[in-house]
Protein backbone atom coordinates (compact mmCIF):
# COMPACT_ATOMS: atom_id res chain seq x y z
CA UNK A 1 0.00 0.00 0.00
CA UNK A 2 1.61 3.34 -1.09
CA UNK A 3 1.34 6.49 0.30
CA UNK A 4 -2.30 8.12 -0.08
CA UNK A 5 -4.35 10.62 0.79
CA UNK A 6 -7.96 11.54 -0.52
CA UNK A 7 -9.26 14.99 -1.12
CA UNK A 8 -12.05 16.65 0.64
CA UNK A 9 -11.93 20.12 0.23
CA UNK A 10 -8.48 22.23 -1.15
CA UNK A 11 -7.29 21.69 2.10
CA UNK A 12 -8.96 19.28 4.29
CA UNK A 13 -7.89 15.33 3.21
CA UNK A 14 -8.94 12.13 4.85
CA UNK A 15 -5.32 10.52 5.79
CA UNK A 16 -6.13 7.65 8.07
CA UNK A 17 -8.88 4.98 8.21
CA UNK A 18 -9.36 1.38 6.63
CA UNK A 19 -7.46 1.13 3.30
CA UNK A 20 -5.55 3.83 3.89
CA UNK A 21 -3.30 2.73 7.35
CA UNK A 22 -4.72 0.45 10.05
CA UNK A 23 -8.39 -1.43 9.80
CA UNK A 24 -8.63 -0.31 13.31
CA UNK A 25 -8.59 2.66 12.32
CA UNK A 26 -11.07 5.27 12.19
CA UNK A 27 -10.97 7.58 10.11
CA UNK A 28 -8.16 10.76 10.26
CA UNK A 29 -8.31 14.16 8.55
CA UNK A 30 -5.75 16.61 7.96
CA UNK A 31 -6.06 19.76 7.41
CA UNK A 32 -3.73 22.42 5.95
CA UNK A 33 -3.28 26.34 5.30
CA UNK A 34 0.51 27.53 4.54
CA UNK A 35 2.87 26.02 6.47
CA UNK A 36 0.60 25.55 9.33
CA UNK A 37 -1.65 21.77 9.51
CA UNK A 38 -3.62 19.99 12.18
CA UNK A 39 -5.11 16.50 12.35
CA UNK A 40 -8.45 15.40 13.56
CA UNK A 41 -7.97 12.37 15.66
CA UNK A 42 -4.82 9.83 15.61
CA UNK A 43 -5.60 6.38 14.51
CA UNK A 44 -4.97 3.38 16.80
CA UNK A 45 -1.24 3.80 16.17
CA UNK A 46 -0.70 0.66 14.95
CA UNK A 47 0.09 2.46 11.25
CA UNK A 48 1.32 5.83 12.57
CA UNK A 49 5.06 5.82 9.82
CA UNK A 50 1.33 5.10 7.45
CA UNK A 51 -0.13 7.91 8.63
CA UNK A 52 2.65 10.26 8.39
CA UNK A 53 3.55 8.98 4.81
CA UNK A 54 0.17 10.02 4.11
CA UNK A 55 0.59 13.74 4.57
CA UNK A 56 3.14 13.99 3.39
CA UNK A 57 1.72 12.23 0.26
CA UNK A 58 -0.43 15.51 0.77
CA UNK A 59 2.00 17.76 -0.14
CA UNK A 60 1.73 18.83 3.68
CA UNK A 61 5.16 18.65 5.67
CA UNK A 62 4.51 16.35 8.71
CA UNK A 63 6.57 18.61 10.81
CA UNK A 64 3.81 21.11 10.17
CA UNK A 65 1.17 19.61 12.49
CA UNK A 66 0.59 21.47 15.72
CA UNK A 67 -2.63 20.85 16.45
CA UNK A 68 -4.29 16.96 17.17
CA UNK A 69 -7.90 17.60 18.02
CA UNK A 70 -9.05 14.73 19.58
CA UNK A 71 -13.26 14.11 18.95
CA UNK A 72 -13.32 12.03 22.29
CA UNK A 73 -11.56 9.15 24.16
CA UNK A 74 -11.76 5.89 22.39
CA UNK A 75 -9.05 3.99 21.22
CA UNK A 76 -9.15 4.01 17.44
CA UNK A 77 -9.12 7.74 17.26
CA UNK A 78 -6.63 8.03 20.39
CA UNK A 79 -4.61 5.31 20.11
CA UNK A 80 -1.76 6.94 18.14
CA UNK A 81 -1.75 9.87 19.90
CA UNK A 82 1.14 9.45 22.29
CA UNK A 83 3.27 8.78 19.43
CA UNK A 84 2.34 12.25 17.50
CA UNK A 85 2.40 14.16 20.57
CA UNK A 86 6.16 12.70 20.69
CA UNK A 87 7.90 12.99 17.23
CA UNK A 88 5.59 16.22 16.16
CA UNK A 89 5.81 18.47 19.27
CA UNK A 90 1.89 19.11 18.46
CA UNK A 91 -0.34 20.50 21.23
CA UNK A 92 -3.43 17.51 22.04
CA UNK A 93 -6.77 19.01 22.25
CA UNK A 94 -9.75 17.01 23.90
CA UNK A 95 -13.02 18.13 26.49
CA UNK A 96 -12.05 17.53 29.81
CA UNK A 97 -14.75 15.26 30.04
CA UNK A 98 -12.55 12.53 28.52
CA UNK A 99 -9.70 13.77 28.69
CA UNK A 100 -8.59 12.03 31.66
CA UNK A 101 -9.14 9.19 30.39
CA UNK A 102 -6.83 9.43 27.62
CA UNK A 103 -4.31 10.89 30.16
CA UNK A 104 -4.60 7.63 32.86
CA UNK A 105 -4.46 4.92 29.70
CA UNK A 106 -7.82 3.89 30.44
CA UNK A 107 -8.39 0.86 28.77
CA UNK A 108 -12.51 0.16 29.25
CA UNK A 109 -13.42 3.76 28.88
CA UNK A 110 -11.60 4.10 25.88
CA UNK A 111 -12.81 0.51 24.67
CA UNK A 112 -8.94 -0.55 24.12
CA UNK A 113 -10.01 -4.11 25.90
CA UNK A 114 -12.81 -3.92 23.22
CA UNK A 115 -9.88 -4.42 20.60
CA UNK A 116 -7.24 -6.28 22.59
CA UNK A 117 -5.31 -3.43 22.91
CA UNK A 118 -3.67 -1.23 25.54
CA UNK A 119 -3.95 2.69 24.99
CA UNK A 120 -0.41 4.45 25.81
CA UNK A 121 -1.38 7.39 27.88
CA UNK A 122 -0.85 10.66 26.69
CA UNK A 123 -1.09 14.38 28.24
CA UNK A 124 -3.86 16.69 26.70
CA UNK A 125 -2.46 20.24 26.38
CA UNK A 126 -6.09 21.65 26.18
CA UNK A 127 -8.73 20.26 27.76
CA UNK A 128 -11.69 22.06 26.28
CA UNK A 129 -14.21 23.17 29.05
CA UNK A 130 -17.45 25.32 27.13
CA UNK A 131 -20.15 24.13 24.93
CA UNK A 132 -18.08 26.23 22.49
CA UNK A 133 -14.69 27.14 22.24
CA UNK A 134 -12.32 28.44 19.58
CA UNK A 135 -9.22 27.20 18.59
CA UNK A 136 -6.25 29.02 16.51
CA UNK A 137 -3.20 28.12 14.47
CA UNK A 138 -1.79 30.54 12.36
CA UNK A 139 -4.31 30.85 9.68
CA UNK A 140 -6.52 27.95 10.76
CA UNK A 141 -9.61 28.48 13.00
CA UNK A 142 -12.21 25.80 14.42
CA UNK A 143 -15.14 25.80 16.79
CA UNK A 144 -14.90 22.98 19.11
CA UNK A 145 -18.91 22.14 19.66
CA UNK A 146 -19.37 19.88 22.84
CA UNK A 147 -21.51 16.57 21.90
CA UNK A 148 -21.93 14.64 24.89
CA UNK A 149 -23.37 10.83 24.86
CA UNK A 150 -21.60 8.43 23.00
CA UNK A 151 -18.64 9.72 25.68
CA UNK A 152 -18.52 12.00 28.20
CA UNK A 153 -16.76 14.27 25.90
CA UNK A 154 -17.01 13.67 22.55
CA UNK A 155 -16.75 16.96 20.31
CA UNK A 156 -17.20 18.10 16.90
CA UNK A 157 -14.68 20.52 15.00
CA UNK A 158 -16.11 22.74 13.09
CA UNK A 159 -14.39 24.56 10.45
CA UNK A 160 -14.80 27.01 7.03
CA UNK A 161 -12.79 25.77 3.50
CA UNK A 162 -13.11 27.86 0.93
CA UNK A 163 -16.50 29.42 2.08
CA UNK A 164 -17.92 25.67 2.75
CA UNK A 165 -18.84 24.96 6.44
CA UNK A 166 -17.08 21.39 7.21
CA UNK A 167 -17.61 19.76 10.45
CA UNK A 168 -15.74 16.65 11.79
CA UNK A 169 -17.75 14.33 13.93
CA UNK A 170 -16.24 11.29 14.11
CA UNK A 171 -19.13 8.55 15.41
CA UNK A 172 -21.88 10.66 15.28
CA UNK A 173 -23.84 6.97 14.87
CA UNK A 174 -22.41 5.76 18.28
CA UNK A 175 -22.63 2.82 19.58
CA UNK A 176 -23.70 3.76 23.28
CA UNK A 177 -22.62 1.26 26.33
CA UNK A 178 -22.29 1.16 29.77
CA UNK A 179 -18.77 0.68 29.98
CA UNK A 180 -17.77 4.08 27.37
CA UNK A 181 -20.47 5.96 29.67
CA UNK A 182 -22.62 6.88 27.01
CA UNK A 183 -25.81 8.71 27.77
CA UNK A 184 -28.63 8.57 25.53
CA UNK A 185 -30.48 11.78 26.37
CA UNK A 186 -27.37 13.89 25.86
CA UNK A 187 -26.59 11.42 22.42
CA UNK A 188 -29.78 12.72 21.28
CA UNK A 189 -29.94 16.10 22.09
CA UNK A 190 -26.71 16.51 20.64
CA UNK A 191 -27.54 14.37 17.17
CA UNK A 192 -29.85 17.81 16.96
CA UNK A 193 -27.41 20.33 17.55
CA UNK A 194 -25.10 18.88 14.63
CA UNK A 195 -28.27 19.14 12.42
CA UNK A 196 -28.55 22.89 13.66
CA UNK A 197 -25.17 23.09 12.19
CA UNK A 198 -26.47 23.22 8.67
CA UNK A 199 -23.10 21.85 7.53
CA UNK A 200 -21.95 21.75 4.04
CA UNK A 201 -19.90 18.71 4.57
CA UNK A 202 -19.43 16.10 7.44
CA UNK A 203 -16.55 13.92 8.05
CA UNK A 204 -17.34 10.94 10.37
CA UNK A 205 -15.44 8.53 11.82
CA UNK A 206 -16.76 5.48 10.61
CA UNK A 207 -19.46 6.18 7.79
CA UNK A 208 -17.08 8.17 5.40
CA UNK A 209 -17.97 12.08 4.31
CA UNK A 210 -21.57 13.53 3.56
CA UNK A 211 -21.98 16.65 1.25
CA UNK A 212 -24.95 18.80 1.01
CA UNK A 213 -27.28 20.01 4.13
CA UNK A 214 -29.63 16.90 2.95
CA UNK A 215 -27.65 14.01 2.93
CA UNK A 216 -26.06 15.11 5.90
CA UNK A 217 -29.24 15.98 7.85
CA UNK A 218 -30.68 12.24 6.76
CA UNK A 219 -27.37 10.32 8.14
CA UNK A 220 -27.65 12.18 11.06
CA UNK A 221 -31.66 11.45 11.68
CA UNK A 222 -31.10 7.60 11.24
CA UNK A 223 -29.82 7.46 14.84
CA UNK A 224 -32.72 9.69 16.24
CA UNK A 225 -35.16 8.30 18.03
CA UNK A 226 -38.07 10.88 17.96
């Protein structure tokens, strides 16, 4: 498998997920303006050297990451995190909520037992507190909008590309359990304030990328109850 990375907007590209490092992966997303890039969530790490080979297959200079914005705790979107932390010097960003979790090596909150795995603690340099909150580097701007109920903490990243409204909200389908202490009045309620979004294009974790306000709005309404 060489080097990939698939498009999403001029400078937004999917660069982790089945087929392209790990198949316990979920999915990863880079994004990019000038010489300053951040990635949305980390992979299990069992294909970071993948990974990295894949932004750069980007045209995106690894060494350019600062940012890893975390969507919440579990263990194939955290998993690899450590590691970037490490040989980028990137600042982690996750809600407080969970990010303890990721911090202690949690392994049943973060469902690592669920995949035989052990997660490799890792500090959080920003543990994200509001319902909104926004978050700078260099020329790149996001809204980090608190979605509580598949975990604690789970967030979406919101961000404009070229004057399209992308929003990254990795296992907006779930699954809820005990054990990840889901919640599903807060899993619904917040299944309605990504809808309120009126996003342009959504990148989940699992399901691939949606485009257009109706496609997105009827993925999102399959896991709604009323």
């Amino acid at each position: 498998m060489g080097p990939r990375a698939v498009p999403v907007t001029g400078d937004v590209w999917q660069v982790g997920g089945p087929g392209l490092t790990a198949p316990e992966d979920a999915a990863v997303y880079l994004i990019a303006e000038g010489n300053r890039a951040a990635l949305v969530d980390s992979g299990s790490g069992h294909a970071t050297d993948r990974l990295l080979a894949n932004v750069e297959a980007s045209g995106v200079d690894a060494t350019d990451i600062g940012l890893l914005l975390l969507t919440h705790c579990h263990f194939d979107h955290t998993g690899g995190a450590r590691e970037l932390r490490q040989r980028l010097g990137c600042s982690v960003v996750a809600h407080a909520l969970d990010a303890g979790f990721i911090e202690d090596g949690d392994d049943e909150v973060t469902a690592a037992s669920w995949y035989g795995a052990t997660l490799q603690p890792c500090v959080v340099d920003r543990k994200l507190t509001a319902p909104r909150e926004d978050i700078a580097l260099g020329g790149l701007f996001f809204t980090a909008i608190h979605i509580p109920g598949h975990s604690p903490g789970s967030v979406a990243y919101v961000l404009d590309s070229g004057g399209e409204k992308v929003v990254f909200a990795q296992d907006v389908h779930g699954p809820l359990h005990p054990s990840l202490l889901s919640n599903q009045a807060d899993y619904q309620a917040s299944l309605q304030r990504l809808i309120n979004l009126r996003a342009d294009i959504l990148c989940e974790g699992h399901f691939g990328i949606f485009r257009g306000g109706r496609a997105i709005e009827a993925f999102i309404r399959r896991f709604m109850t009323s």
